[in-house]
Protein backbone atom coordinates (compact mmCIF):
# COMPACT_ATOMS: atom_id res chain seq x y z
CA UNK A 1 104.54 152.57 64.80
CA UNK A 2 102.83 150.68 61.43
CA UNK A 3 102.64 147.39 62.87
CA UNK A 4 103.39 144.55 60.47
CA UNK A 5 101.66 141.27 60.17
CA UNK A 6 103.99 138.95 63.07
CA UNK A 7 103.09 142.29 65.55
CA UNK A 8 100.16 141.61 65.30
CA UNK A 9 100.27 137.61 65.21
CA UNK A 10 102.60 138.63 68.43
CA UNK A 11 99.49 140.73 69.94
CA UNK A 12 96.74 138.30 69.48
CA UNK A 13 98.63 135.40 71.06
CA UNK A 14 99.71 137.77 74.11
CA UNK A 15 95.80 138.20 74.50
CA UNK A 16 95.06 134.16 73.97
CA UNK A 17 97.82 132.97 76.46
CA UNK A 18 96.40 135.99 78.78
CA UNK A 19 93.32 134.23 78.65
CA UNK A 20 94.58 130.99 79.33
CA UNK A 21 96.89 132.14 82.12
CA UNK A 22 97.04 135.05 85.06
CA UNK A 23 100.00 135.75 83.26
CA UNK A 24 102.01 135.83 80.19
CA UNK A 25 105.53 135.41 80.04
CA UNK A 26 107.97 135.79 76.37
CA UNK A 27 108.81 132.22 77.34
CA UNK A 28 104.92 131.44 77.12
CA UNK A 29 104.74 132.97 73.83
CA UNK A 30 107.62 131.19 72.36
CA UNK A 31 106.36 127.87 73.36
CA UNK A 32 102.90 128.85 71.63
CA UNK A 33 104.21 130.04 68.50
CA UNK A 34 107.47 127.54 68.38
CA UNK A 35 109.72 130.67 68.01
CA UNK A 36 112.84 130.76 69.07
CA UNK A 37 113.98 133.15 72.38
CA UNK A 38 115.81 135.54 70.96
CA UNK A 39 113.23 135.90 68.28
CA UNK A 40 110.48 136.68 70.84
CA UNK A 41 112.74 138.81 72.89
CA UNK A 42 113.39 140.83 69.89
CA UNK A 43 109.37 141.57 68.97
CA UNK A 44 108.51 142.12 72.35
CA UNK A 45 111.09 144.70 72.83
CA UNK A 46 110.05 146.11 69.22
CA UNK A 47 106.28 145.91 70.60
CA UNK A 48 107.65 147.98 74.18
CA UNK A 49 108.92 150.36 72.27
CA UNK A 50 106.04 150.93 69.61
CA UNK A 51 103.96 151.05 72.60
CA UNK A 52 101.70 148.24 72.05
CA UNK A 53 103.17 146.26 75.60
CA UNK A 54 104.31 146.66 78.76
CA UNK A 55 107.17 144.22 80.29
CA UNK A 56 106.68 144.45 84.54
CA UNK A 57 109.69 144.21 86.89
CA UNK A 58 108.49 139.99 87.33
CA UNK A 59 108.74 139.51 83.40
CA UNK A 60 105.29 139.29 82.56
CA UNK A 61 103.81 140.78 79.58
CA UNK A 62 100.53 142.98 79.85
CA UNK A 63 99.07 144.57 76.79
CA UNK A 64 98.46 148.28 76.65
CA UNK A 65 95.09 150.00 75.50
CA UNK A 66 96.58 150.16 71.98
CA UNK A 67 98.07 146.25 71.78
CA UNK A 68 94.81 145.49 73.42
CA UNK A 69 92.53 147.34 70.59
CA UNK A 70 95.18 145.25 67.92
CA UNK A 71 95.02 142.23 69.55
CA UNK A 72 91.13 142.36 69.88
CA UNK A 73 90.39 143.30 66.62
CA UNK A 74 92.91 140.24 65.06
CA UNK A 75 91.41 137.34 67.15
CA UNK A 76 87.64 138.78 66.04
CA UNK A 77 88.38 138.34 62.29
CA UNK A 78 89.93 135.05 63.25
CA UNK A 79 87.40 133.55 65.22
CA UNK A 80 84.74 135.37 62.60
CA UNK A 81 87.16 134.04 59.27
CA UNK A 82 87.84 130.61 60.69
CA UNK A 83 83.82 130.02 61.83
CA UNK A 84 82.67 131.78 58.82
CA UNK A 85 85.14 129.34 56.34
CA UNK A 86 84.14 126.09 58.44
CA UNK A 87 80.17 126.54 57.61
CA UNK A 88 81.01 126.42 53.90
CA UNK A 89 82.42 123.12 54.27
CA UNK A 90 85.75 123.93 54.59
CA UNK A 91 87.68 121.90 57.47
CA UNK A 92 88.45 123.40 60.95
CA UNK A 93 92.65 123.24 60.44
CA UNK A 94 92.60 124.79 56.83
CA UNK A 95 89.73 127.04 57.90
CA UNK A 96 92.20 128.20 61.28
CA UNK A 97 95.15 128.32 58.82
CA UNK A 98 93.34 130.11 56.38
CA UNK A 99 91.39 132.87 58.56
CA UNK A 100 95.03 133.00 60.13
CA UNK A 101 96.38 134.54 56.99
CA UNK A 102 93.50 137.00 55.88
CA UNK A 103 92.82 138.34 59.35
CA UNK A 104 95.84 140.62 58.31
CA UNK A 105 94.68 141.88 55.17
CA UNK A 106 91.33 142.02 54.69
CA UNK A 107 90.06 145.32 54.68
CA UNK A 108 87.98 147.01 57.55
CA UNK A 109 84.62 147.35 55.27
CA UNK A 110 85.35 143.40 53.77
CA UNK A 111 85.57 142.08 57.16
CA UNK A 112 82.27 144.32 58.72
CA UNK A 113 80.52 142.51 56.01
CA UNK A 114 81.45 138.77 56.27
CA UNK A 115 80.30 139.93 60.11
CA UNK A 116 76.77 141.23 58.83
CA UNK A 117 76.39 138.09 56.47
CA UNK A 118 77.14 135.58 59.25
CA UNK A 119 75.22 137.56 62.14
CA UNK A 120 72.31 137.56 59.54
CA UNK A 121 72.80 133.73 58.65
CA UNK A 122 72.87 132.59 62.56
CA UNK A 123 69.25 133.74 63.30
């Protein structure tokens, strides 16, 4: 399954919520994202059947080894994007906003290097 943009947005805040909380329901994410039920209900299932998530018999959503790789990989180049934007001035909510939006399509080799810059630039 080529997993669009809200799968992944879907993914990451599965993995933030799981960090927050023993455990994830769709009702969770909903209230997080401010999506409706049947919108949730509708990825999730989409995200079941890609593989990327597992519902359990109590309703809680665990992430498989592939979600988990997506979801990983999407909250590093936000945390990365959004840190990297705020130390060149620009303000935490745009910076979150706009690290929010690229996360999703900058490239592999683009990202690995804002990662080398700001590695280099913190010691």
């Amino acid at each position: 399954m080529n997993l669009q943009e809200s799968g992944e947005m879907y993914l990451e805040t599965i993995y933030i919520l799981s960090k927050r909380m023993s455990g994830v329901r769709a009702i969770d994410v909903c209230e997080y994202m401010g999506y409706s039920k049947p919108s949730v209900s509708r990825a999730v299932g989409l995200l079941k059947n890609g593989g990327y998530l597992t519902v359990e018999d109590n309703g809680y959503l665990r992430l498989t080894e592939e979600g988990l790789f997506v979801a990983n990989k999407m909250y590093e180049r936000h945390t990365t994007l959004a840190g990297f934007l705020t130390r060149l001035g620009v303000s935490p909510d745009v910076a979150a906003e706009d690290a929010c939006k690229m996360e999703h399509v900058i490239s592999d080799e683009s990202f690995d290097a804002i990662k080398r810059h700001v590695a280099r630039s913190e010691n």
